[in-house]
PDB file of N, CA and C in Angstrom:
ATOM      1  N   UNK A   1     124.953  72.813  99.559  1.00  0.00           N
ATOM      2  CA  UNK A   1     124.002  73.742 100.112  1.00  0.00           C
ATOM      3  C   UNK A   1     122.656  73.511  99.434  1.00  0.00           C
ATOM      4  N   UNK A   2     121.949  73.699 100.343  1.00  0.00           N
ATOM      5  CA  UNK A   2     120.298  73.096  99.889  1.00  0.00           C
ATOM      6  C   UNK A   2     119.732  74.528  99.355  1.00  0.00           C
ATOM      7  N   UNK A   3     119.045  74.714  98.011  1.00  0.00           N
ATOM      8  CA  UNK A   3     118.652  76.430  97.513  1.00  0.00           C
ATOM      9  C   UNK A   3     117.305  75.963  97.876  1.00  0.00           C
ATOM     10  N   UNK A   4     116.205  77.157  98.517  1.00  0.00           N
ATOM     11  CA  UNK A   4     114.989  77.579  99.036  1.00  0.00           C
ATOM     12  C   UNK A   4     114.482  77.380  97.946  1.00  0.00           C
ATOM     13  N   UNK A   5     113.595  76.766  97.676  1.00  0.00           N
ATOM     14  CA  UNK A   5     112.760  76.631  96.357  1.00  0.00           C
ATOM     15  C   UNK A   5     111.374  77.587  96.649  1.00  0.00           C
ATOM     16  N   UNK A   6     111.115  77.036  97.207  1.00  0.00           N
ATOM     17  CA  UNK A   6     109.678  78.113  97.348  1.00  0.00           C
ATOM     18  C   UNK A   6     108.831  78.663  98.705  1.00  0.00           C
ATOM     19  N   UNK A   7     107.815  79.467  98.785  1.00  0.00           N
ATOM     20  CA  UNK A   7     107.257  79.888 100.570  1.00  0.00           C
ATOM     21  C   UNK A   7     106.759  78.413 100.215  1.00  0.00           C
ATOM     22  N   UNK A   8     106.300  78.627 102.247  1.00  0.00           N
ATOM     23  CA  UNK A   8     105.797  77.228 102.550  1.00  0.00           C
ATOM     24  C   UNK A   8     104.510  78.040 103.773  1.00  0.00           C
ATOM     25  N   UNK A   9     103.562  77.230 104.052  1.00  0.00           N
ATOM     26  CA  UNK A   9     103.091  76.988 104.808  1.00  0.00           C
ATOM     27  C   UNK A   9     103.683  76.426 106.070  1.00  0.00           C
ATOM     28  N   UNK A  10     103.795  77.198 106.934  1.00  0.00           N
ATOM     29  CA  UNK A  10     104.558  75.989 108.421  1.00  0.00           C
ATOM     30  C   UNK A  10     103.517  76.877 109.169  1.00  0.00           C
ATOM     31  N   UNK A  11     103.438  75.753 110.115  1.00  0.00           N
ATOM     32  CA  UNK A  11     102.122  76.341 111.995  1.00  0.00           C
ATOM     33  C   UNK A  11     102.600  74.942 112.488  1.00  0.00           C
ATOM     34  N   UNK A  12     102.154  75.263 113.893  1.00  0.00           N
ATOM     35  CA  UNK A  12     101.661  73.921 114.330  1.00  0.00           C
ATOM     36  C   UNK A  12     102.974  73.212 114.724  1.00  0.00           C
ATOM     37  N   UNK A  13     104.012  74.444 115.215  1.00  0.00           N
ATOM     38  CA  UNK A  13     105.640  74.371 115.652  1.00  0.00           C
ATOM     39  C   UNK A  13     105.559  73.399 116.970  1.00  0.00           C
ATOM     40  N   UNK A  14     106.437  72.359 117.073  1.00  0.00           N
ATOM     41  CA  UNK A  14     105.877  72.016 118.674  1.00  0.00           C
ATOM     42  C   UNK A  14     107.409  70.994 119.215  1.00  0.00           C
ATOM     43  N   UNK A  15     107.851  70.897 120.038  1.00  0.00           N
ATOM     44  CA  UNK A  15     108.836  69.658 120.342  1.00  0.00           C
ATOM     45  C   UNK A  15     107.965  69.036 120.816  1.00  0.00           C
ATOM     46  N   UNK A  16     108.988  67.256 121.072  1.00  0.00           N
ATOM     47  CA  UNK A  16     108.659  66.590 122.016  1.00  0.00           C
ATOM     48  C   UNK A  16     110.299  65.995 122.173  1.00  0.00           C
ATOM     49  N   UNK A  17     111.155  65.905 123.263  1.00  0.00           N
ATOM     50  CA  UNK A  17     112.198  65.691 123.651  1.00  0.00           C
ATOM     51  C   UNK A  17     113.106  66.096 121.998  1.00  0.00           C
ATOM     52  N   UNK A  18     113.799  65.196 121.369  1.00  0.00           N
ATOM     53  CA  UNK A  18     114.558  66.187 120.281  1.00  0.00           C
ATOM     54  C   UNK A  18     114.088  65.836 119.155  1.00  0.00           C
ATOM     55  N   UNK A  19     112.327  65.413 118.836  1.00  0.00           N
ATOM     56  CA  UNK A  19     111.740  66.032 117.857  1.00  0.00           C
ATOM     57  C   UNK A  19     111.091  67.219 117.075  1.00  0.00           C
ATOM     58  N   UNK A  20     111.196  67.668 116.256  1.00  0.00           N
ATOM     59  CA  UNK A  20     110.457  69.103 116.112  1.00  0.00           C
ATOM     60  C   UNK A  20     109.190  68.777 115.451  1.00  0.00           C
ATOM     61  N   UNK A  21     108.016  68.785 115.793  1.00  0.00           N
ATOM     62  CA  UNK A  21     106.518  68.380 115.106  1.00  0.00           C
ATOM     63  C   UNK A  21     106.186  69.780 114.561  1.00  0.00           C
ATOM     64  N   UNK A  22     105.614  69.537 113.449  1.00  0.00           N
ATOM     65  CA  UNK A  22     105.549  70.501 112.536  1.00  0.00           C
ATOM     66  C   UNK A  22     104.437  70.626 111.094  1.00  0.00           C
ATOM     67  N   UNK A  23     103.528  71.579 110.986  1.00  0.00           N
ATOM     68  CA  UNK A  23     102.868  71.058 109.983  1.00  0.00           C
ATOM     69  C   UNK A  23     103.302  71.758 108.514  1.00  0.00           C
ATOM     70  N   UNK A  24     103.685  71.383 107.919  1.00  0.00           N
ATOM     71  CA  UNK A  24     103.890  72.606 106.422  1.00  0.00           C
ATOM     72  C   UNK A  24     102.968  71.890 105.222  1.00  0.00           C
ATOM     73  N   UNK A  25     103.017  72.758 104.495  1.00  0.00           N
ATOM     74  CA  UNK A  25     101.710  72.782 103.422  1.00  0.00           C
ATOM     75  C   UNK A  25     100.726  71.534 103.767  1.00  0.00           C
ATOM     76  N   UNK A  26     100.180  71.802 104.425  1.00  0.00           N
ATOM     77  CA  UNK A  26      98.923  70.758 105.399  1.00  0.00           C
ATOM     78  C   UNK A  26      99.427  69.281 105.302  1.00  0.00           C
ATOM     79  N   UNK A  27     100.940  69.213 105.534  1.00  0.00           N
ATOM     80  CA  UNK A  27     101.384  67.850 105.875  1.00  0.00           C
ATOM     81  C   UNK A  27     101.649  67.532 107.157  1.00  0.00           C
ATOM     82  N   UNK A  28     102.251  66.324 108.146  1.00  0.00           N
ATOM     83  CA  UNK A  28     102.725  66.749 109.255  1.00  0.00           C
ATOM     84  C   UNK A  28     103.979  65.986 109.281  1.00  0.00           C
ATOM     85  N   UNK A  29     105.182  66.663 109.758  1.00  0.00           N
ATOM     86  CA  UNK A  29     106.077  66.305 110.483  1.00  0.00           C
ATOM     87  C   UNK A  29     106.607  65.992 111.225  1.00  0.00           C
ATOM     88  N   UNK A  30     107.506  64.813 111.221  1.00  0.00           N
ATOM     89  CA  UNK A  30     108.104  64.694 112.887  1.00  0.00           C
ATOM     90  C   UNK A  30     109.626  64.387 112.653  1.00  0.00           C
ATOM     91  N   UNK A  31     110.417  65.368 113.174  1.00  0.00           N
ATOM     92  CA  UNK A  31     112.065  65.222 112.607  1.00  0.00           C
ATOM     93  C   UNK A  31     112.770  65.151 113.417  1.00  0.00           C
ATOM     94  N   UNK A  32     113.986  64.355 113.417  1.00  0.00           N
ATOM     95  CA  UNK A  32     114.545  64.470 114.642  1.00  0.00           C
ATOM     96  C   UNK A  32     115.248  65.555 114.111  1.00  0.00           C
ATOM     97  N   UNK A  33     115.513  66.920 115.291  1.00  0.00           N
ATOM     98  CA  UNK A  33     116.207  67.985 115.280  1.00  0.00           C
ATOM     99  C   UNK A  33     118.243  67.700 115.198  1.00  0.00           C
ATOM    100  N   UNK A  34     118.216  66.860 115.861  1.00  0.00           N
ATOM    101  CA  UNK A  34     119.469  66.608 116.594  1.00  0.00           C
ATOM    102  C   UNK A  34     120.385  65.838 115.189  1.00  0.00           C
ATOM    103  N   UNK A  35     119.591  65.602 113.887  1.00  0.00           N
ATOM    104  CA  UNK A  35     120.333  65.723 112.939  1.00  0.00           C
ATOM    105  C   UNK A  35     120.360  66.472 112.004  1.00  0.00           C
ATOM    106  N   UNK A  36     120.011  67.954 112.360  1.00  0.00           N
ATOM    107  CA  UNK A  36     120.045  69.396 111.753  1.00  0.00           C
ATOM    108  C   UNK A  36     120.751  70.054 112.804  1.00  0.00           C
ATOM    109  N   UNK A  37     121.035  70.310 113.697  1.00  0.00           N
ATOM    110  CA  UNK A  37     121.600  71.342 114.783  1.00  0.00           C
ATOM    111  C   UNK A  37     121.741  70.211 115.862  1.00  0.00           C
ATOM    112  N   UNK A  38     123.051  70.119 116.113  1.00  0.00           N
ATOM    113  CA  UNK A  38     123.283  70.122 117.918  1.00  0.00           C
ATOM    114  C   UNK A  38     123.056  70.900 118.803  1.00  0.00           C
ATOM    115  N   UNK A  39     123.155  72.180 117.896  1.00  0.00           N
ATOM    116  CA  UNK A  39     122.772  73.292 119.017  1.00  0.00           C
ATOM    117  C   UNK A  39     121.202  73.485 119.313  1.00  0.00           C
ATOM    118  N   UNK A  40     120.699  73.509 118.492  1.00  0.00           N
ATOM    119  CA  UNK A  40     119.145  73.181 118.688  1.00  0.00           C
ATOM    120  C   UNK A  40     118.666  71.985 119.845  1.00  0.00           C
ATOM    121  N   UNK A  41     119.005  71.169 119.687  1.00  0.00           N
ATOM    122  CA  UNK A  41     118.866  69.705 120.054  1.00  0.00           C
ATOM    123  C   UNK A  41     118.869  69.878 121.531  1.00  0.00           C
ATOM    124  N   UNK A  42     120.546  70.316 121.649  1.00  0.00           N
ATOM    125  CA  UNK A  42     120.584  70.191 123.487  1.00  0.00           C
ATOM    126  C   UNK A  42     120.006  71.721 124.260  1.00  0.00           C
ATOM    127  N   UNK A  43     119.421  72.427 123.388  1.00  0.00           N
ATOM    128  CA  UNK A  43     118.627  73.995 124.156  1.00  0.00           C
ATOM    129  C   UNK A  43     117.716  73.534 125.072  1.00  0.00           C
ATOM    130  N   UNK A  44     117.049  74.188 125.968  1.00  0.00           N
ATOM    131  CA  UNK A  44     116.251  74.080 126.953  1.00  0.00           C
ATOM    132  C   UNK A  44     114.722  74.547 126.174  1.00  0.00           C
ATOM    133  N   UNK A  45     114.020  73.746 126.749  1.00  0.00           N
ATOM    134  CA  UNK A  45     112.412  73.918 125.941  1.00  0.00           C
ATOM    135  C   UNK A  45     112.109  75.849 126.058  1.00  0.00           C
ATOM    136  N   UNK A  46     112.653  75.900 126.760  1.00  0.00           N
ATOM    137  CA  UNK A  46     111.858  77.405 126.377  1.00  0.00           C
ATOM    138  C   UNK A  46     113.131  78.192 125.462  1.00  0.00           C
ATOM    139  N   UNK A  47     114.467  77.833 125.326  1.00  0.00           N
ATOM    140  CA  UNK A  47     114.752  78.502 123.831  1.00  0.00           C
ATOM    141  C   UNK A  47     114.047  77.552 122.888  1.00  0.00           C
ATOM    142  N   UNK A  48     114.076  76.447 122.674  1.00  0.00           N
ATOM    143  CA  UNK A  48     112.889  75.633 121.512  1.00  0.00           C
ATOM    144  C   UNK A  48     112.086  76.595 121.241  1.00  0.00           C
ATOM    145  N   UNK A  49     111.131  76.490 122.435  1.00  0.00           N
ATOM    146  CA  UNK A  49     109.928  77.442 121.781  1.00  0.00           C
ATOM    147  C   UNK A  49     109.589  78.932 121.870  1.00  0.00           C
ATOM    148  N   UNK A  50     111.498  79.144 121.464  1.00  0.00           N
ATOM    149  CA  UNK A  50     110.776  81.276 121.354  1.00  0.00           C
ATOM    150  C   UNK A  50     111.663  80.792 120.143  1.00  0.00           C
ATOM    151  N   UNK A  51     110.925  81.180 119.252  1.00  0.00           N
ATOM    152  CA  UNK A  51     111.067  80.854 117.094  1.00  0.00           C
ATOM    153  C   UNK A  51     109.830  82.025 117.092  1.00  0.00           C
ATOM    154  N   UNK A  52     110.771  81.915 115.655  1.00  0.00           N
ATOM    155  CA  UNK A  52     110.362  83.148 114.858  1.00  0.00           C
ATOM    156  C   UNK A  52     110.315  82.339 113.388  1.00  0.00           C
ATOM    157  N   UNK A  53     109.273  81.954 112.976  1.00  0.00           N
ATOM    158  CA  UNK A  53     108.805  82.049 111.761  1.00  0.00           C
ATOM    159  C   UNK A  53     108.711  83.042 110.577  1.00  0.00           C
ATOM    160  N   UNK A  54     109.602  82.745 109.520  1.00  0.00           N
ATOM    161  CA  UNK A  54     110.036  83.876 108.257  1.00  0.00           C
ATOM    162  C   UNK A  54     108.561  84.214 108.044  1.00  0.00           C
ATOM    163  N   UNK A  55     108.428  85.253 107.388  1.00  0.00           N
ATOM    164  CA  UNK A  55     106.861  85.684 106.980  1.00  0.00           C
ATOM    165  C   UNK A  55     106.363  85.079 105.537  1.00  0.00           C
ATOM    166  N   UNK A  56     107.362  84.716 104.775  1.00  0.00           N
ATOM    167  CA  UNK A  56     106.682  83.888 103.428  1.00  0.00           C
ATOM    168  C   UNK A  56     107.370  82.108 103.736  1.00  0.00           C
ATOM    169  N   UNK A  57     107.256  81.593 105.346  1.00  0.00           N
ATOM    170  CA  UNK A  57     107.415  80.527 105.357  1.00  0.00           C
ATOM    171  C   UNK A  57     108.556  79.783 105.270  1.00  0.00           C
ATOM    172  N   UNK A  58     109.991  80.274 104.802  1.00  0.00           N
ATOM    173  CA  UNK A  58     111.121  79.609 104.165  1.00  0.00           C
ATOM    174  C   UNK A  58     112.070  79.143 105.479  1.00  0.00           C
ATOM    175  N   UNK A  59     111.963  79.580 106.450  1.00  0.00           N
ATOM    176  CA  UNK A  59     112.828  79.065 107.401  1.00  0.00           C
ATOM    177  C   UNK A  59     111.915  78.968 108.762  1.00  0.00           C
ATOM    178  N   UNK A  60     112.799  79.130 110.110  1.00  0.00           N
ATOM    179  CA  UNK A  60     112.668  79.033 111.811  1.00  0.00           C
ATOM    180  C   UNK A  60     113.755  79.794 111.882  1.00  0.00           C
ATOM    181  N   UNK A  61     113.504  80.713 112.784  1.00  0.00           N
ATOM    182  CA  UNK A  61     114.934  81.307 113.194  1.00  0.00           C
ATOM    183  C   UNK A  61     114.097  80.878 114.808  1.00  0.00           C
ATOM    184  N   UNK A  62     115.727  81.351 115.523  1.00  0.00           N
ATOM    185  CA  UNK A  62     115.699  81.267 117.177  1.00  0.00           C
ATOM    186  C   UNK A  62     116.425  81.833 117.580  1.00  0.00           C
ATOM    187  N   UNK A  63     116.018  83.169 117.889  1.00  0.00           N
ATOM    188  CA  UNK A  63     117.262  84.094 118.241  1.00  0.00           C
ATOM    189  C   UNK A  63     118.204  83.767 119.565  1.00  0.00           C
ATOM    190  N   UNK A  64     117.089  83.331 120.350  1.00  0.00           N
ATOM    191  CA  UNK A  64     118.384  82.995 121.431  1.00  0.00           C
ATOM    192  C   UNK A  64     119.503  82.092 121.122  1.00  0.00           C
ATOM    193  N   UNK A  65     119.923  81.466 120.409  1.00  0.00           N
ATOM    194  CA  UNK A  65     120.891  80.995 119.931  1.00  0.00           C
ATOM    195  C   UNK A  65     121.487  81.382 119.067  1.00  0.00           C
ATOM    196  N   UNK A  66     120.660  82.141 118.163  1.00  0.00           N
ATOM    197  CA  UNK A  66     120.536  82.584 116.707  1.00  0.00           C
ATOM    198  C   UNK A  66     120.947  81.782 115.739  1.00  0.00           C
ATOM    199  N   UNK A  67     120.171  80.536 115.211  1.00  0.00           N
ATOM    200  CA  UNK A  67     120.287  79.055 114.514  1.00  0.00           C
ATOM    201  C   UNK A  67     119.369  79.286 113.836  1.00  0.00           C
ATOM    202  N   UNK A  68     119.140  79.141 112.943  1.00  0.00           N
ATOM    203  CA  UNK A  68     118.219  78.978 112.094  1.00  0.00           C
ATOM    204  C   UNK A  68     118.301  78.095 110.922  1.00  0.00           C
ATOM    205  N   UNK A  69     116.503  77.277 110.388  1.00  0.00           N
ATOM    206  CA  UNK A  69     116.792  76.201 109.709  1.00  0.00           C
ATOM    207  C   UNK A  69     115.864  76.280 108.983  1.00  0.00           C
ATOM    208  N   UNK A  70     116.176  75.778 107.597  1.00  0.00           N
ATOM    209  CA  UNK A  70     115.011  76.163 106.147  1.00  0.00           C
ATOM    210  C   UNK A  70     114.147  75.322 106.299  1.00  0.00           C
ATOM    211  N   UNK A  71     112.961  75.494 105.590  1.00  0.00           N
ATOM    212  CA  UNK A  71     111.611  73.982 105.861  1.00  0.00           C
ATOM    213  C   UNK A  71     112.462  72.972 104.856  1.00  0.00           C
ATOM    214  N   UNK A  72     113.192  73.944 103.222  1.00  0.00           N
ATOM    215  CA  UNK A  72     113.374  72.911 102.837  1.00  0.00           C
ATOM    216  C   UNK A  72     114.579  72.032 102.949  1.00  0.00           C
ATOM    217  N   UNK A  73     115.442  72.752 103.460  1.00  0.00           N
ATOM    218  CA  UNK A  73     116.596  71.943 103.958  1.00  0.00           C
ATOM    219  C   UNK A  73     116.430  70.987 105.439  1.00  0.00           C
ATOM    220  N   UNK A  74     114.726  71.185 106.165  1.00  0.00           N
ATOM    221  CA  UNK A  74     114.265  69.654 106.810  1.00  0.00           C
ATOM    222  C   UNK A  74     113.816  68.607 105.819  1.00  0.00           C
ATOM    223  N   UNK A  75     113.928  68.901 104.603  1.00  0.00           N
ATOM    224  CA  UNK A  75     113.193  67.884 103.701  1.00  0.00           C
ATOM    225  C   UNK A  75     111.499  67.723 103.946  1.00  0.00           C
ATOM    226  N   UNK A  76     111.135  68.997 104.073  1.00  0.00           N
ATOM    227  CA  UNK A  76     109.504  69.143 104.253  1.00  0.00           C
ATOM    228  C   UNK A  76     108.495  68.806 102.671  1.00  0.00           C
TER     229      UNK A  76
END
């Protein structure tokens, strides 16, 4: 199990087919999703993009599935 080390900066949430683009502490990301969640991966773009961002940064939740994934367990 990966422990939350610290808040993060994340904005700038976005797919493109089963990447998640992403900016955290003014870096940018591009991950493939589909080796963090299958369930994420095969959702339809509009559960993708109804996320809910933690308020001190540490995860993504998505309630319609209800999956959720840490910045630092993407290796951000």
């Amino acid at each position: 199990m990966t422990a939350v080390n610290e808040a993060h900066t994340a904005k700038n949430i976005r797919f493109e087919n089963n990447f998640i683009l992403l900016t955290v502490d003014d870096k940018n990301y591009k991950i493939d999703v589909s080796n963090f969640s299958k369930k994420l991966a095969s959702s339809p773009d509009s559960v993708k993009n109804n996320y809910i961002l933690s308020p001190s940064g540490y995860g993504i939740h998505w309630p319609d599935i209800d999956e959720d994934l840490s910045i630092d367990g993407l290796n951000c």
